[in-house]
C-alpha atoms as a PDB file:
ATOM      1  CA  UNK A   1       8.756  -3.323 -26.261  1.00  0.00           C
ATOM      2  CA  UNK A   2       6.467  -1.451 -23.736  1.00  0.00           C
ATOM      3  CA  UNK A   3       4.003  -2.928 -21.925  1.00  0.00           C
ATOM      4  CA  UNK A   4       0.915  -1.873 -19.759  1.00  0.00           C
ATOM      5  CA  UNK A   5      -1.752  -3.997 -16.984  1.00  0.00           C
ATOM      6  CA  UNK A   6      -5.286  -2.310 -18.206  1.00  0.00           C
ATOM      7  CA  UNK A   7      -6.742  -2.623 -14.724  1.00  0.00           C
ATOM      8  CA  UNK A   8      -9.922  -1.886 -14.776  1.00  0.00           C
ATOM      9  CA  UNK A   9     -14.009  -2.964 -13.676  1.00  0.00           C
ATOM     10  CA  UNK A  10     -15.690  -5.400 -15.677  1.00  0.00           C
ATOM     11  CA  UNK A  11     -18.535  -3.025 -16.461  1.00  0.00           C
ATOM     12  CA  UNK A  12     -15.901  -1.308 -18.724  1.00  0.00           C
ATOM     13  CA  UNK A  13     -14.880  -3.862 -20.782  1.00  0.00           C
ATOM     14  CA  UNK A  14     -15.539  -3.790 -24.187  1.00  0.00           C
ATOM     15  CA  UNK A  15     -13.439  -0.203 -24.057  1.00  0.00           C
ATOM     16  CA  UNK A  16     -10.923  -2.413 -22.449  1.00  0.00           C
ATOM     17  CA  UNK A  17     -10.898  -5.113 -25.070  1.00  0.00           C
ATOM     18  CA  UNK A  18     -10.834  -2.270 -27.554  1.00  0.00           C
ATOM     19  CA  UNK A  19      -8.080   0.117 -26.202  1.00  0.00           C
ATOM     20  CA  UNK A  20      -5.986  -3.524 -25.320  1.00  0.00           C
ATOM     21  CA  UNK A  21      -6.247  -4.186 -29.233  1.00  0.00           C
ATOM     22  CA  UNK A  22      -5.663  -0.968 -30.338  1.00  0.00           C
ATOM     23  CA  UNK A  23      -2.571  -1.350 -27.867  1.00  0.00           C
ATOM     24  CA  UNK A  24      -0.864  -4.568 -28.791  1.00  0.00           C
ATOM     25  CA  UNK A  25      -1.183  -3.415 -32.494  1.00  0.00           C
ATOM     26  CA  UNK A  26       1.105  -0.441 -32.314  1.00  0.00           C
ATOM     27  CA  UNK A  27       3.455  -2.774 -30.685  1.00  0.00           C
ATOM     28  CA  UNK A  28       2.829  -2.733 -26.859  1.00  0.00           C
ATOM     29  CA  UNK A  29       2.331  -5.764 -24.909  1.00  0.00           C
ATOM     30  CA  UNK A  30      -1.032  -5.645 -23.010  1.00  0.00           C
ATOM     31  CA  UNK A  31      -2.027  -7.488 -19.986  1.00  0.00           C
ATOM     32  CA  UNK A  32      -5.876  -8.003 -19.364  1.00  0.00           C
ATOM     33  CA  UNK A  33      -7.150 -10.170 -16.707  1.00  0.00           C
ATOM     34  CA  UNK A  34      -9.484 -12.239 -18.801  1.00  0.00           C
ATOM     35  CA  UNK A  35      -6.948 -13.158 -21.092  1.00  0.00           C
ATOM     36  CA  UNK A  36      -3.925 -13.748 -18.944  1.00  0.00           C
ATOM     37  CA  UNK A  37      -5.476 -15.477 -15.876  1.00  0.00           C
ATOM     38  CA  UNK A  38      -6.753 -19.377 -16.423  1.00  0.00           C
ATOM     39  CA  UNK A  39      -9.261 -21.781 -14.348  1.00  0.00           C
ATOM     40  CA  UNK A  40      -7.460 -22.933 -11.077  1.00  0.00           C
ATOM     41  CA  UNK A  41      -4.851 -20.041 -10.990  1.00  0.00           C
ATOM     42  CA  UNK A  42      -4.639 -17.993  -7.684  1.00  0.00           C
ATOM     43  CA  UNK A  43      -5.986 -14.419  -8.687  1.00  0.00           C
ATOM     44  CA  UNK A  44      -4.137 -12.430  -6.131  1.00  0.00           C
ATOM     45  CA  UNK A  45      -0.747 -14.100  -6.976  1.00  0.00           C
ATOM     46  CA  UNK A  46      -1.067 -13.500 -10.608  1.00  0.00           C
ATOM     47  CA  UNK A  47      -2.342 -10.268 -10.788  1.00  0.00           C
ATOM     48  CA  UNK A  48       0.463  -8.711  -8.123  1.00  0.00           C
ATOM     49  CA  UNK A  49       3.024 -10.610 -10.570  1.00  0.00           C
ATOM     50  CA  UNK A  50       1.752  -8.818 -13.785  1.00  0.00           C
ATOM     51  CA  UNK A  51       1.537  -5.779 -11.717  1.00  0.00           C
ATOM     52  CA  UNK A  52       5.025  -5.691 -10.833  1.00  0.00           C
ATOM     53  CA  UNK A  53       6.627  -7.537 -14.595  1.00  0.00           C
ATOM     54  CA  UNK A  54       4.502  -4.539 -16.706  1.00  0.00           C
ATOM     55  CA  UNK A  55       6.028  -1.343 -17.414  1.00  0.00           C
ATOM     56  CA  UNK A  56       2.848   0.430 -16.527  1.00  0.00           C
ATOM     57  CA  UNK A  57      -0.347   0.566 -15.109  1.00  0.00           C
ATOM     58  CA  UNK A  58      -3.119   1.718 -16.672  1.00  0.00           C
ATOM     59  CA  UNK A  59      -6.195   2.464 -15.152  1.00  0.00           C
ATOM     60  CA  UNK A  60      -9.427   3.129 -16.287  1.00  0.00           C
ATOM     61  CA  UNK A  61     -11.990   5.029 -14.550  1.00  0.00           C
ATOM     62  CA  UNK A  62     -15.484   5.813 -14.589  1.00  0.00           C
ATOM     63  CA  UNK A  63     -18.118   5.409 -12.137  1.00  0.00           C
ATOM     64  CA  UNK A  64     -17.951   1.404 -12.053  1.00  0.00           C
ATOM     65  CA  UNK A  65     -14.014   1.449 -11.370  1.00  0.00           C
ATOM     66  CA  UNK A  66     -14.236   4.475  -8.687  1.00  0.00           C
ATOM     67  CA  UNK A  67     -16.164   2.370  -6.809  1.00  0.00           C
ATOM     68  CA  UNK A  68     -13.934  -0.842  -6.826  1.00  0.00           C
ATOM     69  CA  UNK A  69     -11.845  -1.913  -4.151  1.00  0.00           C
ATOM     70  CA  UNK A  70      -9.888  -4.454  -6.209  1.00  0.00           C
ATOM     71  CA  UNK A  71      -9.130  -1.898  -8.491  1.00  0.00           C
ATOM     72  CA  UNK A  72      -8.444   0.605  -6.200  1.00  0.00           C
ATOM     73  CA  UNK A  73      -6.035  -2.219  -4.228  1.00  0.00           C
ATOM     74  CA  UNK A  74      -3.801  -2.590  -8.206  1.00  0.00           C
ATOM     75  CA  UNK A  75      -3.588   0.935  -8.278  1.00  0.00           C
ATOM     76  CA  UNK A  76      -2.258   1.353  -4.967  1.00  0.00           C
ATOM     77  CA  UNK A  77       0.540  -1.420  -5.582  1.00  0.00           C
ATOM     78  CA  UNK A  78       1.711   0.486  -8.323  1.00  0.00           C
ATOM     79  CA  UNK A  79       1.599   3.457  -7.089  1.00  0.00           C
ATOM     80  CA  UNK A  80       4.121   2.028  -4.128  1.00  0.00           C
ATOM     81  CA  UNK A  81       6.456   0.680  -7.344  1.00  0.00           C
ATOM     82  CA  UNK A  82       5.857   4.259  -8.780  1.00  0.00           C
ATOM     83  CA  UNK A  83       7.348   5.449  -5.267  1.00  0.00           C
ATOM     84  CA  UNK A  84      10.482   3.212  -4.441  1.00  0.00           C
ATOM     85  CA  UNK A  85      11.225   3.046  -8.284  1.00  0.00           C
ATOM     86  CA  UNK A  86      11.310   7.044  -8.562  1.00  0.00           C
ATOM     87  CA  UNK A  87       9.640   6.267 -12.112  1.00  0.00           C
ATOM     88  CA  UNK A  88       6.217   6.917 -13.610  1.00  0.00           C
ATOM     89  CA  UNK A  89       4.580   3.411 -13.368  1.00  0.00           C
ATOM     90  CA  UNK A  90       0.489   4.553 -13.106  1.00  0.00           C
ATOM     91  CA  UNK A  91      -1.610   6.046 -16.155  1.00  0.00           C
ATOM     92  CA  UNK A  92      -5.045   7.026 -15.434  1.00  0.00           C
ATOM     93  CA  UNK A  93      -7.154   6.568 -18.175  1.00  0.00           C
ATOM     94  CA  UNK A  94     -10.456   8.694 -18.075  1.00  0.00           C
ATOM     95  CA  UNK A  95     -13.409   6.459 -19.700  1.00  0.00           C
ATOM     96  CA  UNK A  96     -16.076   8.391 -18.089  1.00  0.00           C
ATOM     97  CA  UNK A  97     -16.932  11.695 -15.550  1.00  0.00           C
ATOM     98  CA  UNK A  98     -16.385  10.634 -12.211  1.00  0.00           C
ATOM     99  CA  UNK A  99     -14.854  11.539  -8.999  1.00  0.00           C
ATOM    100  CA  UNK A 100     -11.334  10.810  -9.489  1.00  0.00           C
ATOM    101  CA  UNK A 101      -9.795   9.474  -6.276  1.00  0.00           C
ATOM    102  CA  UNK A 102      -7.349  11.852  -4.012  1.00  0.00           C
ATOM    103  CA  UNK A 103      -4.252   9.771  -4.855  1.00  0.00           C
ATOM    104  CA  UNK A 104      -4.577  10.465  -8.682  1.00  0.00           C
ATOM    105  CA  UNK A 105      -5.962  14.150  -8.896  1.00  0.00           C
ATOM    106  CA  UNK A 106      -2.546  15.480  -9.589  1.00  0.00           C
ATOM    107  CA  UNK A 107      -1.800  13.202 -12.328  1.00  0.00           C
ATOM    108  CA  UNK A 108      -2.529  14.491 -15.906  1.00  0.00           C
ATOM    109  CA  UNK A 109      -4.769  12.032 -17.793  1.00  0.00           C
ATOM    110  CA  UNK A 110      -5.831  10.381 -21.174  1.00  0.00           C
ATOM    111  CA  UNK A 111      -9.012  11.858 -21.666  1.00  0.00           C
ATOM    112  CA  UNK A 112     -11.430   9.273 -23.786  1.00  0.00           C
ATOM    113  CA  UNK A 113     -14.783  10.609 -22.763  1.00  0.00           C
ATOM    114  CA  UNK A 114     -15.593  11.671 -26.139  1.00  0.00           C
ATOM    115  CA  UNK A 115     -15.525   9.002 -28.672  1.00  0.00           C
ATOM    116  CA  UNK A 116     -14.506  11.158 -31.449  1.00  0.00           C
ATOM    117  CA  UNK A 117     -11.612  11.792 -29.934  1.00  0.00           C
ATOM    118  CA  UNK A 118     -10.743   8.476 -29.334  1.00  0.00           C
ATOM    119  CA  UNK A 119      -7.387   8.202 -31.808  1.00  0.00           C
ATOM    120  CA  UNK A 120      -6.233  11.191 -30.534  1.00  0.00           C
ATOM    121  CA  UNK A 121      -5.989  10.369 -26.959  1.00  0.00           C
ATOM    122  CA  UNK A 122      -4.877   6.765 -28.274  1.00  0.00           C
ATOM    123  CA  UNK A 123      -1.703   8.401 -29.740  1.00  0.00           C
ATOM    124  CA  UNK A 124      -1.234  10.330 -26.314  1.00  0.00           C
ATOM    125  CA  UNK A 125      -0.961   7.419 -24.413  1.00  0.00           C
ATOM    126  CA  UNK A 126       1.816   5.655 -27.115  1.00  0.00           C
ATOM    127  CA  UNK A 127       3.580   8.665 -27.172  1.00  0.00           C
ATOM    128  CA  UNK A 128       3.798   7.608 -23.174  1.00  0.00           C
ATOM    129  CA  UNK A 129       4.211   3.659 -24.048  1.00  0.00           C
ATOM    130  CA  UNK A 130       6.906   3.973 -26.897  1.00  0.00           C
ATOM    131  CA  UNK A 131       8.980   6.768 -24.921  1.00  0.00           C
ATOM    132  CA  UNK A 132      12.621   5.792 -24.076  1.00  0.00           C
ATOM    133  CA  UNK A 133      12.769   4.473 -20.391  1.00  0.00           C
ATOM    134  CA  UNK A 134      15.378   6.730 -18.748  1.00  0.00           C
ATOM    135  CA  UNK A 135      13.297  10.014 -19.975  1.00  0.00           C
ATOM    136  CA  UNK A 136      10.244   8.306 -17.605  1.00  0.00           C
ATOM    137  CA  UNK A 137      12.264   8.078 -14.205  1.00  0.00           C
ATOM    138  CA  UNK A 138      13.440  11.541 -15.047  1.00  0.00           C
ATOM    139  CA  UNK A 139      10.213  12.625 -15.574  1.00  0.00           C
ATOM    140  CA  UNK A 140       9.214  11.836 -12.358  1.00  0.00           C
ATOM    141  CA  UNK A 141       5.556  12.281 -12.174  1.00  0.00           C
ATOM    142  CA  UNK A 142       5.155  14.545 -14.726  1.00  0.00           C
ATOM    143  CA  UNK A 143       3.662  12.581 -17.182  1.00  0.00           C
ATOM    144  CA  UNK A 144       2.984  13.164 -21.019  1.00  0.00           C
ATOM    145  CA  UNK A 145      -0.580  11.270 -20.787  1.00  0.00           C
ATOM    146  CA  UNK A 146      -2.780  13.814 -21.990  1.00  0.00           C
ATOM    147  CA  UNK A 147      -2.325  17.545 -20.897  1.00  0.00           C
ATOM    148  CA  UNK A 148      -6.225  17.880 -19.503  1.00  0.00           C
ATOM    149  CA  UNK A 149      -7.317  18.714 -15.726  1.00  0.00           C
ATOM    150  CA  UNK A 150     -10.479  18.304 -13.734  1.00  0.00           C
ATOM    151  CA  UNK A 151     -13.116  20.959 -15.041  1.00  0.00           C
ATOM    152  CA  UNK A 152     -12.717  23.941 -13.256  1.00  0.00           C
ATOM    153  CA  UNK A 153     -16.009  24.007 -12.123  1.00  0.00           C
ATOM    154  CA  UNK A 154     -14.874  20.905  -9.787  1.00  0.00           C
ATOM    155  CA  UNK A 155     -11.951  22.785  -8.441  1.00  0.00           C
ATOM    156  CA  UNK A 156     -14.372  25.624  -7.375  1.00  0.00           C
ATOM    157  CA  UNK A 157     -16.629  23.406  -5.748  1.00  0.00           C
ATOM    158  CA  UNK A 158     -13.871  21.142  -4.166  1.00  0.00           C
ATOM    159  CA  UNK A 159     -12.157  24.609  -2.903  1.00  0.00           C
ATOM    160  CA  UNK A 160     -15.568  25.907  -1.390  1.00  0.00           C
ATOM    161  CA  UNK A 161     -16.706  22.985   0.220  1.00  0.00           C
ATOM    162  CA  UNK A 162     -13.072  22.545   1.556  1.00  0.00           C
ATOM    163  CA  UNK A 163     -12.537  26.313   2.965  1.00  0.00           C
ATOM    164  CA  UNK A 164     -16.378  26.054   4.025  1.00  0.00           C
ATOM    165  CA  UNK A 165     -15.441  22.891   6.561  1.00  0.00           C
ATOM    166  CA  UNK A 166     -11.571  24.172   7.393  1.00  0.00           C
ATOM    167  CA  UNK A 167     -13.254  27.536   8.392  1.00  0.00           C
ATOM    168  CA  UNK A 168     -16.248  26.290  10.560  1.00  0.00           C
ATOM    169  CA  UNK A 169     -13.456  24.407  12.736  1.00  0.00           C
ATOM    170  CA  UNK A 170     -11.516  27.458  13.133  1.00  0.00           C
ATOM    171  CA  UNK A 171     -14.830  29.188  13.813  1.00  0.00           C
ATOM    172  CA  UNK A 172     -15.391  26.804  16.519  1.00  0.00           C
ATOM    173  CA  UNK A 173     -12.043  27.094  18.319  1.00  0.00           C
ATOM    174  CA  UNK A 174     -12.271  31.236  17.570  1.00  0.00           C
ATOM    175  CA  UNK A 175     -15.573  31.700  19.497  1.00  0.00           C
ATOM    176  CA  UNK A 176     -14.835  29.677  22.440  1.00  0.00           C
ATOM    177  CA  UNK A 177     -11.551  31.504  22.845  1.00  0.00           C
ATOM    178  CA  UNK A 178     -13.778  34.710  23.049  1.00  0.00           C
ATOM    179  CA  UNK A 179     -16.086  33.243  24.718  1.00  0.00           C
ATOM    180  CA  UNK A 180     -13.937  32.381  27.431  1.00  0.00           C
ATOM    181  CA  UNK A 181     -11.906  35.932  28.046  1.00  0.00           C
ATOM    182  CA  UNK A 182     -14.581  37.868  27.253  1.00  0.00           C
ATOM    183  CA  UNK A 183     -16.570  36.007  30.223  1.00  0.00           C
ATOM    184  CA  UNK A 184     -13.264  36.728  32.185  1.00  0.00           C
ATOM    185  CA  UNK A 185     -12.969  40.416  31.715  1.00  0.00           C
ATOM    186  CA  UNK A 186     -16.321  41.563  31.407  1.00  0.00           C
ATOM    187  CA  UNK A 187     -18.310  38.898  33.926  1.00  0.00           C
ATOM    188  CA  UNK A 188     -20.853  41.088  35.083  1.00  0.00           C
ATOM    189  CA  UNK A 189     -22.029  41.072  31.230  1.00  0.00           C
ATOM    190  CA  UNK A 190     -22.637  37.486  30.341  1.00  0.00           C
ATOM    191  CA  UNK A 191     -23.132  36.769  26.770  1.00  0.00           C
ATOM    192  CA  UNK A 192     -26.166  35.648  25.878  1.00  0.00           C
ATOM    193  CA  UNK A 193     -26.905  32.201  23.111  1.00  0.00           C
ATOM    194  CA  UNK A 194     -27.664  35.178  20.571  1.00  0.00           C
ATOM    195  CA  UNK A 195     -24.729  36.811  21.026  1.00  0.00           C
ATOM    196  CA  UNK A 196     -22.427  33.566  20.743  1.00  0.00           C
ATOM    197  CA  UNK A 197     -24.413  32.292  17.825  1.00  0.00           C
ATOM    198  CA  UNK A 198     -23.884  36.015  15.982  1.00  0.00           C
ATOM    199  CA  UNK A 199     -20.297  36.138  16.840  1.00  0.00           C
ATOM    200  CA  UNK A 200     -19.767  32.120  15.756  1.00  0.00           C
ATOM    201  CA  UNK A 201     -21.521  33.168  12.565  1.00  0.00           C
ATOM    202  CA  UNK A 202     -19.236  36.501  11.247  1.00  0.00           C
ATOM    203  CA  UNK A 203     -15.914  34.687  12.285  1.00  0.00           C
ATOM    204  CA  UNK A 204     -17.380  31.546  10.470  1.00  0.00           C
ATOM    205  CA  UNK A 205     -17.969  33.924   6.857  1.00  0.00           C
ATOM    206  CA  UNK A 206     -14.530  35.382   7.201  1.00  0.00           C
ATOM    207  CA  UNK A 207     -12.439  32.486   7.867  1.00  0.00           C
ATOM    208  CA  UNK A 208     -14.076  30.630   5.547  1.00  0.00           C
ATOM    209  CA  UNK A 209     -13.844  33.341   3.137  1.00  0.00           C
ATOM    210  CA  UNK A 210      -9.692  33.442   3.580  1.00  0.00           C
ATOM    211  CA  UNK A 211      -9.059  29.796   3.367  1.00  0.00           C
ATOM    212  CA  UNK A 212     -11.164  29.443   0.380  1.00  0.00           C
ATOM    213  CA  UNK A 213      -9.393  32.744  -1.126  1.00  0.00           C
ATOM    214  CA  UNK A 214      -6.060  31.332   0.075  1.00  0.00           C
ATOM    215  CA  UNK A 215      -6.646  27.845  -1.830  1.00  0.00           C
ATOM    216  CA  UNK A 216      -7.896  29.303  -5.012  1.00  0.00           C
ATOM    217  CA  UNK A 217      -4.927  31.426  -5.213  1.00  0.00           C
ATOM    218  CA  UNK A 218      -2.845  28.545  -4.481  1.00  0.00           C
ATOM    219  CA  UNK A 219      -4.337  26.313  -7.326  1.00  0.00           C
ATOM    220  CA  UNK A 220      -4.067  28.740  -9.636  1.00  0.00           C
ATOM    221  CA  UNK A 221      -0.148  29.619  -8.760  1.00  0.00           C
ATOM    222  CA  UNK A 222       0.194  26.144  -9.143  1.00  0.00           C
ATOM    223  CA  UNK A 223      -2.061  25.125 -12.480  1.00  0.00           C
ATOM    224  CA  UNK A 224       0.093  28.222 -14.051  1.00  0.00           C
ATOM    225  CA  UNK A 225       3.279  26.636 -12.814  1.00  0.00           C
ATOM    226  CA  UNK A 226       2.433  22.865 -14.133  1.00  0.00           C
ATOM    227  CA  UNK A 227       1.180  24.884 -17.564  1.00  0.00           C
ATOM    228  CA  UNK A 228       4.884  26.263 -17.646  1.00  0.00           C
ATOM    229  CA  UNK A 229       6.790  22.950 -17.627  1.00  0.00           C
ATOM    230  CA  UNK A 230       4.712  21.872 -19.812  1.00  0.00           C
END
């Protein structure tokens, strides 16, 4: 029998409670906090024990969860088991929009933001849960959770933003490397604070133009690679 720690933040947990139920009905064994830990037991002690006795890890994010650093600490853990073991241990489990965290952004995930499309994503994740256990180490971390990405309109942003900041430092190291030999060879012409600031400015648009043309094309090899194994 399968079995999976929901971790989670408290805010979420009547989905918890629900998905747990829905869970330990088709047959997996579920392991939720509030009805596994007792008065007087240590909470770090049991919690890293159920981490590492459960098959997987669930995790369910939204806002509240994000935000967690207990959570955040469980998901880490398994992640390291998810490492040494060679075997997908961690299954992100979408409640809400938020801003996933780096370490899970390349993980496909069950999507329940849309309640009616809640049994559908439910039999995603126990096609996960009921799979044999040699198929998941040779998986690796290609997982069967659900086959849906961050909106693309994230991935733009995220890839502007990114090639925006990468390209301003390049800027910076560009236009003092001018700077400096053009001072050198032409010193009877000093540049003046406008012509710096104008020179900054055009390498700034045109690095940051290539890195941000660079990554897209990059994502996009790599989204139509991941869409081919799948």
């Amino acid at each position: 029998m399968s079995s999976i720690f929901l971790s989670h933040n408290h805010e979420d947990k009547q989905f918890v409670r629900r998905l747990g139920n829905d869970l330990h009905v088709a047959g997996v064994r579920v392991w939720i906090d509030e009805a596994e830990i007792l008065i007087g037991d240590s909470l770090v002690s049991k919690i890293e024990d159920a981490i590492d006795d459960m098959e997987y890890l669930g995790v369910v994010l939204s806002p509240n969860s994000v935000k967690s650093t207990w959570v955040t600490h469980e998901v880490r853990m398994a992640l390291d088991d998810e490492i040494s073991q060679q075997r997908v241990k961690v299954l992100p489990i979408l409640l809400a929009d938020c801003d996933l965290p780096g370490f899970l952004r390349n993980k496909l995930y069950a999507d329940f933001r849309d309640e009616s499309k809640y049994e559908a994503s439910l039999h995603q994740m126990l096609r996960r849960l009921t799979e044999s256990p040699g198929s998941s180490a040779a998986a690796g971390s290609q997982t069967d959770v659900p086959t849906v990405h961050p909106p693309a309109s994230e991935d733009w942003l995220r890839g502007l933003v990114s090639g925006l900041a990468k390209g301003a430092l390049v800027s910076v190291i560009l236009t003092l490397g001018l700077f400096v030999a053009l001072s050198n060879t032409f010193p009877e012409h000093p540049l003046s604070v406008h012509d710096v600031a104008s020179l900054f400015l055009v390498i700034c648009m045109g690095s940051s133009a290539g890195i941000w043309i660079f990554r897209s094309l990059r994502q996009r090899s790599l989204k139509t690679d991941r869409e081919g194994a799948e």
